[in-house]
Protein backbone atom coordinates (compact mmCIF):
# COMPACT_ATOMS: atom_id res chain seq x y z
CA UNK A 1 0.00 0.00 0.00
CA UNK A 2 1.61 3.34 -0.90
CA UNK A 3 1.03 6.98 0.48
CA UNK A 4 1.94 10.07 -0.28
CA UNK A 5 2.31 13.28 1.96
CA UNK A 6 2.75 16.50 1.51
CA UNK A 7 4.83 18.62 3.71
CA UNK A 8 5.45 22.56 3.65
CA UNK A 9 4.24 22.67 -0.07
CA UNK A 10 6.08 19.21 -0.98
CA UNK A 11 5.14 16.24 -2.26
CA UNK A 12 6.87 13.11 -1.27
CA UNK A 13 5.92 9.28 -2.56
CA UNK A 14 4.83 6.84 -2.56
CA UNK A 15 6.68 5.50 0.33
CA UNK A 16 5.39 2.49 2.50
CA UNK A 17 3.61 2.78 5.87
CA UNK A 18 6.32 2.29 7.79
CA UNK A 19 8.37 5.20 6.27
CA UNK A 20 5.25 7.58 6.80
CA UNK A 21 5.24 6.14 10.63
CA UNK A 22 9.25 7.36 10.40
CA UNK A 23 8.32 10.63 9.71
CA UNK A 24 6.19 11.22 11.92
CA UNK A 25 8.37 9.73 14.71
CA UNK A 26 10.81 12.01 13.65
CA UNK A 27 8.82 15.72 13.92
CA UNK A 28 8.60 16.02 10.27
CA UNK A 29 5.26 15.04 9.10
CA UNK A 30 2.35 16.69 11.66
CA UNK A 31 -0.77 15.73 12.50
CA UNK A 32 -1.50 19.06 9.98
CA UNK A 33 0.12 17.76 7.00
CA UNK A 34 -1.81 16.33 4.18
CA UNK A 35 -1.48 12.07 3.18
CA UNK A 36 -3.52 10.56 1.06
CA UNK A 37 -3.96 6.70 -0.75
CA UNK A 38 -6.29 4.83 -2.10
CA UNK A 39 -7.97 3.59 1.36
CA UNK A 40 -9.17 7.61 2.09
CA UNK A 41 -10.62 8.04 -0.90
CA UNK A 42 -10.41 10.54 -3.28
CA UNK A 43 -9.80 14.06 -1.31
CA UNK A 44 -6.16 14.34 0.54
CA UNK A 45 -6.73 13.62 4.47
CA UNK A 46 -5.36 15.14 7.46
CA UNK A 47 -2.15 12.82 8.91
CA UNK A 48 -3.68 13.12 12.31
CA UNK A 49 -7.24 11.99 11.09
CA UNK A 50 -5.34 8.71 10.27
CA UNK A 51 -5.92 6.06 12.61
CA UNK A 52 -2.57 3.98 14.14
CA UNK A 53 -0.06 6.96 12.71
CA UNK A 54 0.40 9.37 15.56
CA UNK A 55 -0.44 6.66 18.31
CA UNK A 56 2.18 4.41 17.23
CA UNK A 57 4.85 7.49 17.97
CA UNK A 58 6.72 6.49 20.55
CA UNK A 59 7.07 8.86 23.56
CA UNK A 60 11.13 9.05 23.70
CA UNK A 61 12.21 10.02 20.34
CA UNK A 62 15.14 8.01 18.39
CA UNK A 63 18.44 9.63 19.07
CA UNK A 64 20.49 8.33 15.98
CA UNK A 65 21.62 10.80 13.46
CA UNK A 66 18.02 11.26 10.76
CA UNK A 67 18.10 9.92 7.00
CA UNK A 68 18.85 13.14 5.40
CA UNK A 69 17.88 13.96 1.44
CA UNK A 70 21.17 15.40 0.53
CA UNK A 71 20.62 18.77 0.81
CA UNK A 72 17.44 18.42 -0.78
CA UNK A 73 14.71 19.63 1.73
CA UNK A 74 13.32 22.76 0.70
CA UNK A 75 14.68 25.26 3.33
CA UNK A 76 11.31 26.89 3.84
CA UNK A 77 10.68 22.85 5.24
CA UNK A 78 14.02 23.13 7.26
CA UNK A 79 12.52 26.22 9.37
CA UNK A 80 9.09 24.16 9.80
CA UNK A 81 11.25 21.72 11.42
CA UNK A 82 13.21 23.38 13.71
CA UNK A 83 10.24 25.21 14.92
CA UNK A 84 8.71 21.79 15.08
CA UNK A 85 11.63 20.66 17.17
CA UNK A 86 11.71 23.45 19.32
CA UNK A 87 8.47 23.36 21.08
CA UNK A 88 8.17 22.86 24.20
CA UNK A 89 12.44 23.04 24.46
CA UNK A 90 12.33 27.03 24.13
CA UNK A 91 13.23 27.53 27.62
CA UNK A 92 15.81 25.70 27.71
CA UNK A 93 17.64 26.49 24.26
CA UNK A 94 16.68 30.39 25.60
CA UNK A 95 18.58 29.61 28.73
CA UNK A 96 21.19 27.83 27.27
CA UNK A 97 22.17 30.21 24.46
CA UNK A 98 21.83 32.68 26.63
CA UNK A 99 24.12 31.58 29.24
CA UNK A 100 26.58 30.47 25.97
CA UNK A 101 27.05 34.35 25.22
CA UNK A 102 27.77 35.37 29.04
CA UNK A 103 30.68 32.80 29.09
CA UNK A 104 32.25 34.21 26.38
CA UNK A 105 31.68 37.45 27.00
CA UNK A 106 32.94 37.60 30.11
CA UNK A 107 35.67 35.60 29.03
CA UNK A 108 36.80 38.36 26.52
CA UNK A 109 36.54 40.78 28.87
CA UNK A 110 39.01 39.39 31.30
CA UNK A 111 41.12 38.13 28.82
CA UNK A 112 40.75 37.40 25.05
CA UNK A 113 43.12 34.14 25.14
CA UNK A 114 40.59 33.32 27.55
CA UNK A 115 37.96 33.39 24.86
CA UNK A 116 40.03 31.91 22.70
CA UNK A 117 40.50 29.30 24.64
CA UNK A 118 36.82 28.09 25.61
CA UNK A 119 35.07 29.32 22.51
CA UNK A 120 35.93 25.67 21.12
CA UNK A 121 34.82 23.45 24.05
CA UNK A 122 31.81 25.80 24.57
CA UNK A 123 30.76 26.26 20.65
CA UNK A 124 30.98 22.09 20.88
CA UNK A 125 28.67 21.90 23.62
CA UNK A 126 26.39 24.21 22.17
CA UNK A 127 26.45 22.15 19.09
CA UNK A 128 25.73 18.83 21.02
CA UNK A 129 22.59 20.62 23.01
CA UNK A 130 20.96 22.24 19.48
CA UNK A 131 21.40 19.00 17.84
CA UNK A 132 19.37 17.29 20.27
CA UNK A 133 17.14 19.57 20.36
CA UNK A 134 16.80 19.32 16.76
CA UNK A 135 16.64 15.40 16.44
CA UNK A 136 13.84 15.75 19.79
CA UNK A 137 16.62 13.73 21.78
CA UNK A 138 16.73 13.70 25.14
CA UNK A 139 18.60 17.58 25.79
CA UNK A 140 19.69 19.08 29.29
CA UNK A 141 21.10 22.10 29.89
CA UNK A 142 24.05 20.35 30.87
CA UNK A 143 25.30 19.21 27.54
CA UNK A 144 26.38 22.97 26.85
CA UNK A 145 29.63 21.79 28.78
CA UNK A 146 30.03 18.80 27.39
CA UNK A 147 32.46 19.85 25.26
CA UNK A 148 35.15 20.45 27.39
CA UNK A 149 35.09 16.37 27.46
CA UNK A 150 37.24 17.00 24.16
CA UNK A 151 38.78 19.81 25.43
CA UNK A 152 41.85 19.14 22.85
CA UNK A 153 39.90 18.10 19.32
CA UNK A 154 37.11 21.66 19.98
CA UNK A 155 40.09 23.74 20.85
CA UNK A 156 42.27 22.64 17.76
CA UNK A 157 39.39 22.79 15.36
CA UNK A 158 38.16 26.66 16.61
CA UNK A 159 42.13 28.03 15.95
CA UNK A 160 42.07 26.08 12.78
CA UNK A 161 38.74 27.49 11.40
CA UNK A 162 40.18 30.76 12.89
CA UNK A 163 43.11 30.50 11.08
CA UNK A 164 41.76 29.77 8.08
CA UNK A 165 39.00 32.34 7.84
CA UNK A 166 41.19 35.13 8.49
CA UNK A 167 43.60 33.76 5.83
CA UNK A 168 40.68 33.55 3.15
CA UNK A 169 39.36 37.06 4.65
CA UNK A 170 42.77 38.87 3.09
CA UNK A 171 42.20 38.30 -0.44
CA UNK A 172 38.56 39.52 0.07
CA UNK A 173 35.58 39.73 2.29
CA UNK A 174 33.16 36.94 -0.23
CA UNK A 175 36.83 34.19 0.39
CA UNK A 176 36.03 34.98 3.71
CA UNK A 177 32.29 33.91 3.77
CA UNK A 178 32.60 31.39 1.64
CA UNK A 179 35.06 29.79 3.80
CA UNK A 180 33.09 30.03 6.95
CA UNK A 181 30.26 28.39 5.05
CA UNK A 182 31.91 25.76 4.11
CA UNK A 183 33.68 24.66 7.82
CA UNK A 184 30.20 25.44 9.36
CA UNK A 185 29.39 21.80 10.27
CA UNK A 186 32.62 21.42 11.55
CA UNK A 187 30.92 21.18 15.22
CA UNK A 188 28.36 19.52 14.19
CA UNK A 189 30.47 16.47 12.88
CA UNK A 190 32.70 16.64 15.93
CA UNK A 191 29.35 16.13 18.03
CA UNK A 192 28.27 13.19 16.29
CA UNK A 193 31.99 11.36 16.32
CA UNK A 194 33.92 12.96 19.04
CA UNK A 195 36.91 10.89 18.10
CA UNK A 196 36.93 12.57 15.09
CA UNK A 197 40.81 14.65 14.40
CA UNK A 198 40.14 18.58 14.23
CA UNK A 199 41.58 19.04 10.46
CA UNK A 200 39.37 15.47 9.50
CA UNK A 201 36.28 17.37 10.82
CA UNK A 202 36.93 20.46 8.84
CA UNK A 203 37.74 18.40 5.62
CA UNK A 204 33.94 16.44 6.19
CA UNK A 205 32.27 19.75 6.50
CA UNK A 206 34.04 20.76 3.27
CA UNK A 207 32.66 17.54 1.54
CA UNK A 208 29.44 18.07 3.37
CA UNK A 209 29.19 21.59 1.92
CA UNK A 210 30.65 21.09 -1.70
CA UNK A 211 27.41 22.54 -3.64
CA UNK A 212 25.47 23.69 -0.40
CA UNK A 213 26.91 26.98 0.11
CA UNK A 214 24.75 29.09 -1.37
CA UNK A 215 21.16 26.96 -0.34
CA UNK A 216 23.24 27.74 3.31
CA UNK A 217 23.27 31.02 2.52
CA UNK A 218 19.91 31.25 0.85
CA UNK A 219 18.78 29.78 4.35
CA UNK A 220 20.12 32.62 6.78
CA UNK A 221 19.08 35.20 4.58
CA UNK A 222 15.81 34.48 5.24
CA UNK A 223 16.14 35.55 8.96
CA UNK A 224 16.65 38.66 7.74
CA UNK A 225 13.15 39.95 8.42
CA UNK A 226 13.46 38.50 11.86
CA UNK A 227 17.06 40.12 12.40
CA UNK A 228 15.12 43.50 11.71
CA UNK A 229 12.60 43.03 14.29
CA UNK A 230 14.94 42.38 17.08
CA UNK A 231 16.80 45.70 16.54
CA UNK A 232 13.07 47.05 16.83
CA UNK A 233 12.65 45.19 19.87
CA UNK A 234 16.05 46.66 21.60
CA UNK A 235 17.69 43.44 20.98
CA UNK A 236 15.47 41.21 23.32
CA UNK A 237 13.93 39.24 20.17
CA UNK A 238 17.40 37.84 19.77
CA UNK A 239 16.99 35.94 22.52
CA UNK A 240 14.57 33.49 20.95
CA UNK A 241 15.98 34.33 17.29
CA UNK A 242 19.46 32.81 17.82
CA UNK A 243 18.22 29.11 18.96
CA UNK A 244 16.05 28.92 15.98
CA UNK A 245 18.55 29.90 13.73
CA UNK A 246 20.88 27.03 15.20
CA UNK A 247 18.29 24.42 15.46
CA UNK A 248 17.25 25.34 11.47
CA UNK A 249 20.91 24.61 11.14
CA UNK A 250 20.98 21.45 13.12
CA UNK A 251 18.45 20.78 10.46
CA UNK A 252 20.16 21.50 7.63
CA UNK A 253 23.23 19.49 8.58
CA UNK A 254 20.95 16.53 8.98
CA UNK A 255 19.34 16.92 5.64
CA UNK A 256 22.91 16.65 4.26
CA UNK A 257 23.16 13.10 4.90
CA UNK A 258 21.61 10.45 2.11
């Protein structure tokens, strides 16, 4: 028996029952989104209006890595997600990101080796927490620290995506971005395989990003909007703005798998 769905204005099918029951175990099809085969008759359905799908979600989400599409989720669909993911986990990605930024800035302020020092550890850990998050894994506020676990491997991989960046920045400001687009799952990577070496990390995110640079791009840009009501709202709005743009990211990187 095959069904089809459609999710944030795209089709996908057919695909057997139990990959529409892995959807929705995963946050990506809601009980919102339209299914339809030949047992509902003609008109698409509702996903929650059919019986067995939503009540055979288990209560404690999987925690392995998602089947991605290679980059091919629509980002509009990415955003869905991560709002998806994030419900009910805004306090806690508030409070964490929050407490991220204090860390560090405090840390520059006394001393900006200091920074320099912990931004890798504590950039890991905040990768860790957002991806679970993201994959609706079991996340606690603790996992911003777990980074420090691999003190070495964060540390090495922040001076050598420092490095880097500044060296592409000299020839011009686009080497620059570029660059940083293309190390930006760096983290990511190392949370997934933490024995992972610093310049092996970089090179994945490199691979990972060959031909999803600009769709990256294409994906931040639309927070503009969103980045122009904070400033209206004295800054506060960045408060909530920030976690979603890391959990659409968390997204993102897990749509790059295949």
């Amino acid at each position: 028996m095959e069904w089809y769905c459609v999710i944030g204005g795209v089709r996908y099918g057919p695909m057997a029952w139990e990959e529409l029951l892995r959807l929705a175990r995963e946050g990506r099809l809601s009980p919102t989104d339209l299914v339809w085969n030949s047992t509902v008759g003609r008109q698409w359905a509702q996903a929650g209006s059919v019986a067995g799908l939503f009540e055979a979600v288990p209560p404690v989400v999987v925690q392995v890595r998602p089947r991605g599409t290679g980059g091919m989720t629509p980002n509009a669909e990415l955003m869905r997600r991560a709002r998806q993911s994030l419900k009910g986990q805004w306090g806690l990605a508030v409070g964490a990101n929050l407490v991220f930024g204090l860390i560090l800035s405090v840390a520059s302020n006394v001393c900006s080796i200091a920074q320099l020092i912990i931004g890798g550890p504590m950039e890991l850990g905040r990768e860790i927490l957002f991806l679970r998050i993201s994959r609706r894994a079991d996340a606690r506020f603790g996992q911003l620290f777990d980074g420090f676990q691999n003190f070495g491997s964060a540390l090495g991989a922040y001076l050598l995506m420092l490095i880097f960046v500044f060296l592409w920045t000299l020839l011009l400001i686009i080497p620059g971005i570029i660059a940083a687009l293309s190390y930006s799952m760096t983290f990511f990577i190392m949370a997934d395989d933490p024995g992972v070496d610093p310049l092996e990390a970089i090179r994945r995110s490199k691979r990972l990003m060959y031909g999803n640079k600009w769709k990256l791009f294409c994906l931040y840009w639309r927070f503009f909007g969103w980045f122009l009501l904070c400033l209206l709202s004295f800054g506060i709005g960045f408060l909530w703005l920030q976690p979603y743009v890391l959990v659409t990211t968390a997204q993102f990187y897990d749509d790059l798998a295949s």
